[in-house]
Protein backbone atom coordinates (compact mmCIF):
# COMPACT_ATOMS: atom_id res chain seq x y z
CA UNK A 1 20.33 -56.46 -81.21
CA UNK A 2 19.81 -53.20 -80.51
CA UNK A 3 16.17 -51.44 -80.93
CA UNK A 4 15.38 -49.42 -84.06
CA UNK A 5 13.13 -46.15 -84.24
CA UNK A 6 11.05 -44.81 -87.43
CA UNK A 7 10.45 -40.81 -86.98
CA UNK A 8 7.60 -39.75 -89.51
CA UNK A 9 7.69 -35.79 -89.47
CA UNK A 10 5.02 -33.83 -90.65
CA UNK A 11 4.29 -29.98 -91.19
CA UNK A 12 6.35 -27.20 -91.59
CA UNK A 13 10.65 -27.07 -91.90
CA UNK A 14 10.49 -26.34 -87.87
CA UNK A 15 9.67 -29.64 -87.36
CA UNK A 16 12.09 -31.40 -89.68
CA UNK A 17 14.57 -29.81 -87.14
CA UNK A 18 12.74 -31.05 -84.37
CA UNK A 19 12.61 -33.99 -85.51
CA UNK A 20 16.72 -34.38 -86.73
CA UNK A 21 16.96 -33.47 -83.11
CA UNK A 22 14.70 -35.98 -81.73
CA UNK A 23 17.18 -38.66 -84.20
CA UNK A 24 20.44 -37.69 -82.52
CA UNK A 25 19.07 -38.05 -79.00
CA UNK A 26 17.37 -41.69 -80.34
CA UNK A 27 20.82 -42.61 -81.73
CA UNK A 28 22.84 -41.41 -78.65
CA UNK A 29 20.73 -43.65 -76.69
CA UNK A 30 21.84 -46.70 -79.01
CA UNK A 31 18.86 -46.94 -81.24
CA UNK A 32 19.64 -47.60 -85.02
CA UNK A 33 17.45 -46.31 -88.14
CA UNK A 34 14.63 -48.98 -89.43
CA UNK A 35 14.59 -49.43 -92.60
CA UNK A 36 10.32 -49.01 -92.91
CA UNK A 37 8.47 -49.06 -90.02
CA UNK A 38 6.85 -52.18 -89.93
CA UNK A 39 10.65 -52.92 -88.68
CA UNK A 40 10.99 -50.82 -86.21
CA UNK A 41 10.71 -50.96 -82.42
CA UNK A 42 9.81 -47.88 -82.02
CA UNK A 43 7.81 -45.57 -83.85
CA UNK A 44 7.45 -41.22 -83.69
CA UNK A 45 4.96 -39.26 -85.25
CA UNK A 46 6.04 -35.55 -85.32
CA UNK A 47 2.76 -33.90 -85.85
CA UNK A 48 1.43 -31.00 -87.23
CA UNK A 49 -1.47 -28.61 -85.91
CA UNK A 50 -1.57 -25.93 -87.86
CA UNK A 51 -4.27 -25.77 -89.82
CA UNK A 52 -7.48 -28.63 -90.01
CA UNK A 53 -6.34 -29.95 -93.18
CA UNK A 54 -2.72 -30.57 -91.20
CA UNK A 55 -4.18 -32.18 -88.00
CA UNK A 56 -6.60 -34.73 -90.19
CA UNK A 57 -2.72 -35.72 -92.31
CA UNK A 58 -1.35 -35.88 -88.55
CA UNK A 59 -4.40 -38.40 -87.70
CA UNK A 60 -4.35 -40.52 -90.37
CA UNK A 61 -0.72 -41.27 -90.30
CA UNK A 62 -0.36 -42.28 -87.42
CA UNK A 63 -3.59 -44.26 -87.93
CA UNK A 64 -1.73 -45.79 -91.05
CA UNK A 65 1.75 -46.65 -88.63
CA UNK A 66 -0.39 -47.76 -86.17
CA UNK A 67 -1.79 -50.55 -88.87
CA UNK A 68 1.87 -51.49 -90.14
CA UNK A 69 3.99 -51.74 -87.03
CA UNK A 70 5.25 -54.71 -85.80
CA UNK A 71 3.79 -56.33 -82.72
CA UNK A 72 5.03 -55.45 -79.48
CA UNK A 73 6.44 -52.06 -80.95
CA UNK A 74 5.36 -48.63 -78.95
CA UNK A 75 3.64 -45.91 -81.13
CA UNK A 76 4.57 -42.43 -79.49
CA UNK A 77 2.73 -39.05 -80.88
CA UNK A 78 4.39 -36.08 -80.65
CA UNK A 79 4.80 -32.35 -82.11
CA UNK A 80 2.58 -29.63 -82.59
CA UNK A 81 -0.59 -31.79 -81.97
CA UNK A 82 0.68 -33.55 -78.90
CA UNK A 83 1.20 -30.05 -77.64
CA UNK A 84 -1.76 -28.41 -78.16
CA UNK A 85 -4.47 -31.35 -77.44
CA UNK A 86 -2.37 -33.96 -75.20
CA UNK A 87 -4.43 -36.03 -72.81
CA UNK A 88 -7.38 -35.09 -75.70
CA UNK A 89 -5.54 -36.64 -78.34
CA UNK A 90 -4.41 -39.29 -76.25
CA UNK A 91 -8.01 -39.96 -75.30
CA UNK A 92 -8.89 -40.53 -79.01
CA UNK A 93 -6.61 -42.43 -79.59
CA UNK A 94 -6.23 -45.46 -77.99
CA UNK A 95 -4.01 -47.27 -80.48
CA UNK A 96 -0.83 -44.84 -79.22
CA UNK A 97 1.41 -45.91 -76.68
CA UNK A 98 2.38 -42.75 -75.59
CA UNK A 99 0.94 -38.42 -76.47
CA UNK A 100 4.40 -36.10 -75.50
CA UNK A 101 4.95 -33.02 -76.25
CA UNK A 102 8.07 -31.24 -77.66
CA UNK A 103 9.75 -32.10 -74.35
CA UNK A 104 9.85 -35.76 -75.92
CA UNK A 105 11.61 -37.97 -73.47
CA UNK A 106 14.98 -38.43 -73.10
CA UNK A 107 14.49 -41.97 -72.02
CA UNK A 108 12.53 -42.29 -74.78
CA UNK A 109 14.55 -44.52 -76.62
CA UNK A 110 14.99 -47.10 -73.47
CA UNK A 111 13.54 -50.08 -72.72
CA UNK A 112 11.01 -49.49 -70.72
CA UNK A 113 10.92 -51.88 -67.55
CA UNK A 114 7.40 -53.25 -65.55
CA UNK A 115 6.99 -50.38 -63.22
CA UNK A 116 8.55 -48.15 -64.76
CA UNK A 117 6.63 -44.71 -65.52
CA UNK A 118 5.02 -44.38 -68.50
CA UNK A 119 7.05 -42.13 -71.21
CA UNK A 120 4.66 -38.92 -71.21
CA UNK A 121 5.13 -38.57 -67.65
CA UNK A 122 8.55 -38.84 -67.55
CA UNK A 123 10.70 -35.47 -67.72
CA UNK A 124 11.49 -33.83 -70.97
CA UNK A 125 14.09 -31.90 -72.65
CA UNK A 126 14.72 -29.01 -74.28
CA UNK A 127 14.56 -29.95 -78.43
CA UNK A 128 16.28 -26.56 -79.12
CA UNK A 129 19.42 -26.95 -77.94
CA UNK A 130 19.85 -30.28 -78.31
CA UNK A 131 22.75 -31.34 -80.97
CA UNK A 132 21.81 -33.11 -84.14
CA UNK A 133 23.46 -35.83 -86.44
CA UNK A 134 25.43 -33.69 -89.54
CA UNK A 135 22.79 -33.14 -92.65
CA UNK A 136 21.93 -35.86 -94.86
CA UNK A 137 21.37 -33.63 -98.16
CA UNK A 138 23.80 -30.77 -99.38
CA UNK A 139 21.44 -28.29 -97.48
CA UNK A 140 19.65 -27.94 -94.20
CA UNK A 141 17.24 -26.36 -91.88
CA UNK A 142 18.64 -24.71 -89.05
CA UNK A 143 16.38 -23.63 -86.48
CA UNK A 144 17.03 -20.12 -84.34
CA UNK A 145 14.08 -19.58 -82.28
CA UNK A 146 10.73 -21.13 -80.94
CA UNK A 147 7.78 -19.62 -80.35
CA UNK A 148 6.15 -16.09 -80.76
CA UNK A 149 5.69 -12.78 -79.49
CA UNK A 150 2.81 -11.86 -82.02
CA UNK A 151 -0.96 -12.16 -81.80
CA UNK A 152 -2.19 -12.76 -85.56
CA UNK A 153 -5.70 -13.04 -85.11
CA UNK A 154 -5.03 -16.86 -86.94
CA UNK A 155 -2.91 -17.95 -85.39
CA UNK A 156 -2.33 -20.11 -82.64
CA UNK A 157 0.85 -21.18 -82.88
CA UNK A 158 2.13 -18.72 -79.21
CA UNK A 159 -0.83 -20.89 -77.60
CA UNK A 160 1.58 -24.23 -77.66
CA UNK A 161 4.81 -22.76 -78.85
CA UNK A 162 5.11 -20.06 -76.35
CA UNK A 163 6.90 -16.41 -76.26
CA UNK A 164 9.81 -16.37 -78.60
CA UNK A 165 12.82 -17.87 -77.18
CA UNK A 166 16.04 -17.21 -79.48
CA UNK A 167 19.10 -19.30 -79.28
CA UNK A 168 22.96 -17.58 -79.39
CA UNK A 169 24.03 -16.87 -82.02
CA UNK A 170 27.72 -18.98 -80.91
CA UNK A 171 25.20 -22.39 -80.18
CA UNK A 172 23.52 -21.63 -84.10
CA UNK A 173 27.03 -21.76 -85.89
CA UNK A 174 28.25 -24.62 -83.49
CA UNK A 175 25.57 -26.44 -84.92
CA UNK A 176 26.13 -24.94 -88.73
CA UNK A 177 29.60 -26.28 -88.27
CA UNK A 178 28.24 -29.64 -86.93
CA UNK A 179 26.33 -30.21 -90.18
CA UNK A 180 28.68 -29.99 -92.89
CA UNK A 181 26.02 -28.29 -94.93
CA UNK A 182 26.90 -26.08 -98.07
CA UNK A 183 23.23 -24.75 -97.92
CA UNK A 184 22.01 -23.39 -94.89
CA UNK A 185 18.27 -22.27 -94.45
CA UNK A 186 17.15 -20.26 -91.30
CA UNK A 187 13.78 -20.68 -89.81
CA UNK A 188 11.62 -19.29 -87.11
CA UNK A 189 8.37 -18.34 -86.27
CA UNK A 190 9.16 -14.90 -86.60
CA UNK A 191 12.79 -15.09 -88.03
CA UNK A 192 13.33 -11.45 -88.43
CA UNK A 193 12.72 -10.86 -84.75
CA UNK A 194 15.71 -12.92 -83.72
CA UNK A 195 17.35 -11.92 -80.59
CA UNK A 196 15.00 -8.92 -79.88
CA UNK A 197 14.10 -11.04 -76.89
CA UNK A 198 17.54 -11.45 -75.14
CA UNK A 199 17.60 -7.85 -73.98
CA UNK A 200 20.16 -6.61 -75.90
CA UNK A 201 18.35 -3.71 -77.28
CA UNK A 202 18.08 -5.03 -80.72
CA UNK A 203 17.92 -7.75 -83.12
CA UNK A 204 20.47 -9.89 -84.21
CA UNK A 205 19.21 -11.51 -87.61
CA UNK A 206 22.17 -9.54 -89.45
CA UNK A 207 24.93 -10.31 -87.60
CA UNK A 208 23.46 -13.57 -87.97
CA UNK A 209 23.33 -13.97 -91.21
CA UNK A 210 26.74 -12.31 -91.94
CA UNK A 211 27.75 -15.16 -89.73
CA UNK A 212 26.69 -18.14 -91.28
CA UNK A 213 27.09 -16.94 -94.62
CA UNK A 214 31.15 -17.08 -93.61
CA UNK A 215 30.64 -20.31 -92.58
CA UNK A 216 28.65 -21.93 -95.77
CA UNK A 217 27.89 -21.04 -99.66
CA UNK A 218 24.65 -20.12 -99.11
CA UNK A 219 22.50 -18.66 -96.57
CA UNK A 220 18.72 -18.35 -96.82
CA UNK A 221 16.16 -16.65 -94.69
CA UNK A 222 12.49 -18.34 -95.05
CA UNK A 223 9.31 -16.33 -92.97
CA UNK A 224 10.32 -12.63 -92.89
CA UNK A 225 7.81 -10.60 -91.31
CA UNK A 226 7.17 -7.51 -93.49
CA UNK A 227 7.61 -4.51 -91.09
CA UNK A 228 10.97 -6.25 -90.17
CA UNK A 229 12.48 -6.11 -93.55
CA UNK A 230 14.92 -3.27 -92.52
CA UNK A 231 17.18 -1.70 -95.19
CA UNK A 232 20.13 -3.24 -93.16
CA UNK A 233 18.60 -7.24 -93.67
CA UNK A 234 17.92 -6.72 -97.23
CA UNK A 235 21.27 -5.45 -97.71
CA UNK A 236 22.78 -8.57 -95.96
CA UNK A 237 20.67 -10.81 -97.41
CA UNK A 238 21.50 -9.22 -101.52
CA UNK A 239 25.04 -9.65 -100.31
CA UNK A 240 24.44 -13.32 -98.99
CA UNK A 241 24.52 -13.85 -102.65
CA UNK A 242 21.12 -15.30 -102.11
CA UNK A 243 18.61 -12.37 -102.55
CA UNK A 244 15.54 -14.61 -102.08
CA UNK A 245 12.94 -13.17 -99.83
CA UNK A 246 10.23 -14.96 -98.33
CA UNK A 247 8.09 -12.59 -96.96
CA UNK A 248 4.56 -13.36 -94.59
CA UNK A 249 2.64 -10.91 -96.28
CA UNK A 250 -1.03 -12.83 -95.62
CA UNK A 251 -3.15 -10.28 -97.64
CA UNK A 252 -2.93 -6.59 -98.51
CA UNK A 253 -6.58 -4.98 -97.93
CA UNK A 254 -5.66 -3.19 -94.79
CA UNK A 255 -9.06 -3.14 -93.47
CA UNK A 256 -8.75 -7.08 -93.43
CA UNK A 257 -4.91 -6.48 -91.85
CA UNK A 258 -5.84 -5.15 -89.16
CA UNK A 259 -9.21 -7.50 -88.34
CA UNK A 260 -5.81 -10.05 -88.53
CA UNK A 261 -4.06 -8.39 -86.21
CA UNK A 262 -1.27 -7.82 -88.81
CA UNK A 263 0.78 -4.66 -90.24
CA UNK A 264 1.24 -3.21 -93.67
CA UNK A 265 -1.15 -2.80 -97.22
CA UNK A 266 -0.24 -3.86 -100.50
CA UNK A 267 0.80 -0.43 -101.36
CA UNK A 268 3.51 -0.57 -98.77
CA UNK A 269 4.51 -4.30 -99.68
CA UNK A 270 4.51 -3.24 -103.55
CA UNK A 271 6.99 -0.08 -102.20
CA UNK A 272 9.42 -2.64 -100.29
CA UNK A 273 9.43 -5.11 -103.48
CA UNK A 274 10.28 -2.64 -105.92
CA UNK A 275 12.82 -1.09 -103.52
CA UNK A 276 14.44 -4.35 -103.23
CA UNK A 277 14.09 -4.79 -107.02
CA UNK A 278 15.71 -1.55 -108.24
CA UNK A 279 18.46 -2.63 -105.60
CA UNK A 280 18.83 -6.20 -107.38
CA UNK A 281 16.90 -6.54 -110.46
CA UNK A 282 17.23 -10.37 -109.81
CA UNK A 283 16.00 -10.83 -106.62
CA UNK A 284 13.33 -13.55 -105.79
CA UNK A 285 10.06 -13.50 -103.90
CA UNK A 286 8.08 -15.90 -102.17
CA UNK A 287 4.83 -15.11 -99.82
CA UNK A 288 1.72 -16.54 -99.08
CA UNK A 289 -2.14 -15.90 -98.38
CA UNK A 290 -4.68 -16.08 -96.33
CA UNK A 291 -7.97 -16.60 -98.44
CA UNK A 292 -11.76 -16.02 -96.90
CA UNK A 293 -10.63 -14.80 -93.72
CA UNK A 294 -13.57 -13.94 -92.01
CA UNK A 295 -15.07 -10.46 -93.30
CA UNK A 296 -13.15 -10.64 -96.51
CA UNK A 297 -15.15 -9.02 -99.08
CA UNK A 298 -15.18 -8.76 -102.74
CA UNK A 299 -13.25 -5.43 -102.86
CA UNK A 300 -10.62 -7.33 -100.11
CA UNK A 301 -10.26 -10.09 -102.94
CA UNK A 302 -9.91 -8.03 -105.59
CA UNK A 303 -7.35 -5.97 -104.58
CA UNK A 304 -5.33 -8.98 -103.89
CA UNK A 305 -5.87 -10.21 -107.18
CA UNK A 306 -4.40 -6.49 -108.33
CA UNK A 307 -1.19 -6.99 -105.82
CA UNK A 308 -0.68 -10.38 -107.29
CA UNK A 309 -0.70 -9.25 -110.62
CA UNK A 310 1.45 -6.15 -109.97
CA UNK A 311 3.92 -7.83 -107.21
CA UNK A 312 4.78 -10.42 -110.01
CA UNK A 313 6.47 -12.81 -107.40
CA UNK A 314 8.06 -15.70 -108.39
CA UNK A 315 6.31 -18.17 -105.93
CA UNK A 316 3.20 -17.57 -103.92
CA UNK A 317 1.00 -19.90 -101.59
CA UNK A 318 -2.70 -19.29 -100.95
CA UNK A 319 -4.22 -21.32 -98.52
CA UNK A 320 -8.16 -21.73 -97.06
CA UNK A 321 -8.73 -19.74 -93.91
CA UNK A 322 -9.22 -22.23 -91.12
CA UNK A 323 -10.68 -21.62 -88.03
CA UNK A 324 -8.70 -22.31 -84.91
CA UNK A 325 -10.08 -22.76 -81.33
CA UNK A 326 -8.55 -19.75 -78.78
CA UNK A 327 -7.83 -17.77 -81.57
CA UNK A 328 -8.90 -14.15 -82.49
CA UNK A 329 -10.52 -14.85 -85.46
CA UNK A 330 -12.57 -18.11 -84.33
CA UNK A 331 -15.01 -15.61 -82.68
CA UNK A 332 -15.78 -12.99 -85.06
CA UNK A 333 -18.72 -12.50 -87.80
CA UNK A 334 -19.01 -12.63 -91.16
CA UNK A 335 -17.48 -16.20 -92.03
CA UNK A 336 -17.24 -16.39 -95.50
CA UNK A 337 -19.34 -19.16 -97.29
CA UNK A 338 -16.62 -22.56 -97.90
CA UNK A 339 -17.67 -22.49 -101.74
CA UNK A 340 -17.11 -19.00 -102.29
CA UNK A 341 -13.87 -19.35 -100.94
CA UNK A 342 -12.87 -21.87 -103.25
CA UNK A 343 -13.57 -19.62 -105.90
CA UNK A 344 -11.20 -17.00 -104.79
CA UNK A 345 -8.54 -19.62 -104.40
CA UNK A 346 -9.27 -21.26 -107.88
CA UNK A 347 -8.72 -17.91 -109.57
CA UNK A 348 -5.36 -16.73 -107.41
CA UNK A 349 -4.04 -19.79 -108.03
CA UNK A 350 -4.49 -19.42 -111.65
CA UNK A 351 -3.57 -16.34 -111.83
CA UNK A 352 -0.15 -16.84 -109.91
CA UNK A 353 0.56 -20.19 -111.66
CA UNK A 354 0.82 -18.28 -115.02
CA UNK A 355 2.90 -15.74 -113.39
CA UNK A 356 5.71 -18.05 -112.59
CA UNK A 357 5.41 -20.49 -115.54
CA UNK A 358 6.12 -16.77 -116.94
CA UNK A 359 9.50 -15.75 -114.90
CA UNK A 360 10.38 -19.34 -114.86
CA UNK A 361 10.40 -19.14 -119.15
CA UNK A 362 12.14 -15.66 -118.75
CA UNK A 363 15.08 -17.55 -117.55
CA UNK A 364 15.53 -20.09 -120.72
CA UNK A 365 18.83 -18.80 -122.30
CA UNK A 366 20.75 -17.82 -119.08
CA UNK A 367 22.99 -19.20 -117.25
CA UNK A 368 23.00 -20.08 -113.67
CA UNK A 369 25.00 -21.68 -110.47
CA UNK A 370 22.65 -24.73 -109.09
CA UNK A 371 23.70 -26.89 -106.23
CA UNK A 372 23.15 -30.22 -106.58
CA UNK A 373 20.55 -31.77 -104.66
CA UNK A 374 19.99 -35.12 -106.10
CA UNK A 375 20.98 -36.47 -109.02
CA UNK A 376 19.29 -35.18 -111.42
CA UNK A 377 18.30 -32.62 -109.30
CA UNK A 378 19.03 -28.76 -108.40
CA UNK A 379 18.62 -25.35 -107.53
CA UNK A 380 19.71 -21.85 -107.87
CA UNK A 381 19.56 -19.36 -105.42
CA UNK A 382 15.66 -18.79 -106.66
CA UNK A 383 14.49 -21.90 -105.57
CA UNK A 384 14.24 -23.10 -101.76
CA UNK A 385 14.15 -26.94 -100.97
CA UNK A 386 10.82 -28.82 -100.89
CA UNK A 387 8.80 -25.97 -101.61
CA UNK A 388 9.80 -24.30 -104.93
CA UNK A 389 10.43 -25.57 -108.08
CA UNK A 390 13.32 -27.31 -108.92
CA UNK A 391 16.28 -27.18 -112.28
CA UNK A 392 16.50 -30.51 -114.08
CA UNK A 393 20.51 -31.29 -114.82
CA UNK A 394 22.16 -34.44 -116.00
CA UNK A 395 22.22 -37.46 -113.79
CA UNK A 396 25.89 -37.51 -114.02
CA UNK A 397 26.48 -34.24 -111.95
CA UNK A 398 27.75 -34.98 -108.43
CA UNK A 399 25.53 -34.23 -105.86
CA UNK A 400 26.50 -31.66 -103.17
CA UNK A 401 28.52 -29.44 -106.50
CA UNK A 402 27.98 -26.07 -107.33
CA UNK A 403 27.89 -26.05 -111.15
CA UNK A 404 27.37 -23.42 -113.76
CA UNK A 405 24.27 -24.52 -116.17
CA UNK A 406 22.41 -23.24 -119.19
CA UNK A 407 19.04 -22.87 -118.98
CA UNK A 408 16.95 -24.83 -122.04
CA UNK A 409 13.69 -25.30 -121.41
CA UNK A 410 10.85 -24.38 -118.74
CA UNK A 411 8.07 -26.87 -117.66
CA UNK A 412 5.63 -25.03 -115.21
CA UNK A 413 7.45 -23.94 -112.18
CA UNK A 414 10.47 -26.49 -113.29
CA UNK A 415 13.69 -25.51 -115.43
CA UNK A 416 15.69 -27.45 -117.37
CA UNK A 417 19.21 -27.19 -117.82
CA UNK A 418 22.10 -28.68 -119.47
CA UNK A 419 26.12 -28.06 -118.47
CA UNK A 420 27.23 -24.97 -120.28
CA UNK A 421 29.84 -26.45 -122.57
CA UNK A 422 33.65 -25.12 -122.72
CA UNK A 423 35.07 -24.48 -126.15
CA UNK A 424 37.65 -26.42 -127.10
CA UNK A 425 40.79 -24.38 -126.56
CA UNK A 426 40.14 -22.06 -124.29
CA UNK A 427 41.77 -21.42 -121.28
CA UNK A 428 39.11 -23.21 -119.01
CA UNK A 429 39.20 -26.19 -121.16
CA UNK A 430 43.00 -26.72 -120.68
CA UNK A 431 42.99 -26.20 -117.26
């Protein structure tokens, strides 16, 4: 019988792909899928370090895996975590078999024999350029590039990713073509940056994205930096027929920009929304914040609460400023106070939530193109998998469809639609 493998994959969409990566070498290898892990041979843990809150989810899961598998069956961490702390992590934990790092094994999946080497000394491979098994779901995540060339005082992602390394653009749509996807959602540290490290003199999101977009339906960017938005990407992207732009705004007091190491005020992200607005009147926004950064002061937070107001986005993230060893920020002054903090959030959050139960109602009465996700399930072009909301359609819709729907009702950040309806008669109806 041959062994089976459980991958649990935590954090962001990067390491989904790491993870389907991870899958195709496991199944190339002759592993087959558990069906829970408590049946499975083997079992991964793709971590996540990015914040506190994500290392203690990392922790406990594979506390909780640890606790279900079967006996005899090796527990390997890996991911962002297994990166960043290795032989630390490894040291604290004594229930895993094995701590590797994104150059996960390639004999991973093997039987391992007494003598052999233990798996996080063995060598590793390259999880970008590795091939994957085609998409499960009507979309997927396509990773371009790992690592980072920036320095946000936060951030300490370059200290375990590395300098940006971008992939060709030929080895991106082999893969696209590989998947059989009708969605297709880019991701990268620093997306917009693609290919500025390959020496060719400039970057190459837009022939990118022109690319892919021939290849699939839809094309989506996610993580735009903001002084990358060129005129030339947000014309490709309104073109994409997708004109959804996630941008990594962070805050907009520029004295608290540039104690994060980071470009742009929220008069000059207002500018480049509008701009993109009077250019397509529908266009969606995502971003997210940063909230008690260390010196952030009462004026900081309320001219964020003005931008969010103004900005009117249709989906925004704030998030708890955490402090992360070897970074910028973990050394300077004026921390700001954990309760006040959740104040701030409480009241964006509020603030924002009524915002898009607002646009979200604007759209009751119009009609829109979903793809089908699930049954029951789908999304227009405003709406980005597993982190926006989602349009409710009838069960009986077949998954993986593009289908035109009328919009009848609005539930928070949720729509829901129903089939727009022929009359009887007309040409589509006898067709």
């Amino acid at each position: 019988m041959p062994r089976r493998y459980w991958v649990e994959t935590l954090g962001c969409p990067k390491n989904q792909v790491d993870s389907d990566k991870l899958v195709g070498t496991l199944t190339a290898e002759g592993l087959v899928a558990a069906s829970t892990p408590g049946d499975a041979d083997l079992v991964v843990v793709n971590t996540c370090a990015f914040i506190e809150d994500a290392r203690q989810e990392s922790i406990d899961t594979v506390l909780a895996l640890s606790d279900v598998r079967r006996d005899g069956a090796e527990l390997v961490v890996t991911g962002c975590m297994a990166e960043r702390y290795g032989s630390e992590l490894a040291e604290a934990l004594p229930e895993v078999d094995s701590v590797a790092g994104f150059g996960v094994p390639v004999t991973l999946g093997r039987t391992r024999r007494p003598g052999d080497e233990p798996a996080s000394t063995l060598p590793s491979f390259d999880l970008l350029n590795l091939p994957r098994p085609p998409a499960t779901s009507p979309w997927a995540y396509v990773k371009v590039a790992e690592g980072c060339d920036r320095a946000c005082g936060f951030c300490a992602i370059p200290s375990f990713r590395g300098p940006q390394r971008s992939r060709s653009i030929p080895d991106i749509l082999a893969e696209v073509d590989g998947l059989g996807a009708s969605e297709v959602v880019l991701v990268a540290q620093d997306l917009a940056s693609f290919g500025r490290d390959q020496g060719v003199g400039e970057r190459s999101i837009v022939p990118l994205v022109r690319a892919v977009g021939e290849r699939v339906e839809r094309v989506r960017l996610l993580y735009l930096y903001p002084s990358d938005l060129t005129d030339a990407l947000v014309e490709v992207i309104c073109e994409s027929g997708v004109p959804y732009f996630d941008l990594s705004l962070q805050h907009v007091s520029r004295p608290l920009l540039r104690r994060m190491r980071r470009w742009g005020d929220g008069d000059r992200f207002l500018d480049r929304i509008d701009t993109i607005r009077a250019r397509n009147e529908n266009a969606a926004f995502r971003s997210n914040f940063i909230v008690g950064y260390p010196g952030e002061t009462e004026d900081d937070h309320d001219q964020l609460l003005r931008f969010v107001e103004a900005a009117e986005l249709d989906w925004c993230g704030f998030f708890a400023y955490s402090v992360e060893d070897g970074t910028h920020a973990a050394g300077l002054d004026r921390q700001v106070p954990s309760g006040l903090v959740a104040e701030r959030l409480s009241e964006l959050t509020e603030m924002q939530d009524s915002i898009t139960a607002r646009r979200r109602s604007d759209l009751v009465g119009s009609e829109i193109e979903v793809l089908v996700d699930t049954p029951g399930v789908a999304r227009s072009y405003r709406e980005a998998p597993e982190i926006d909301g989602i349009v409710q359609v009838p069960d009986h819709l077949e998954v993986g469809s593009y289908t035109t729907v009328s919009v009848v009702d609005s539930l928070g950040p949720d729509l829901i639609a129903e089939v727009v309806t022929v009359p009887v008669g007309s040409t589509e109806a006898s067709r």
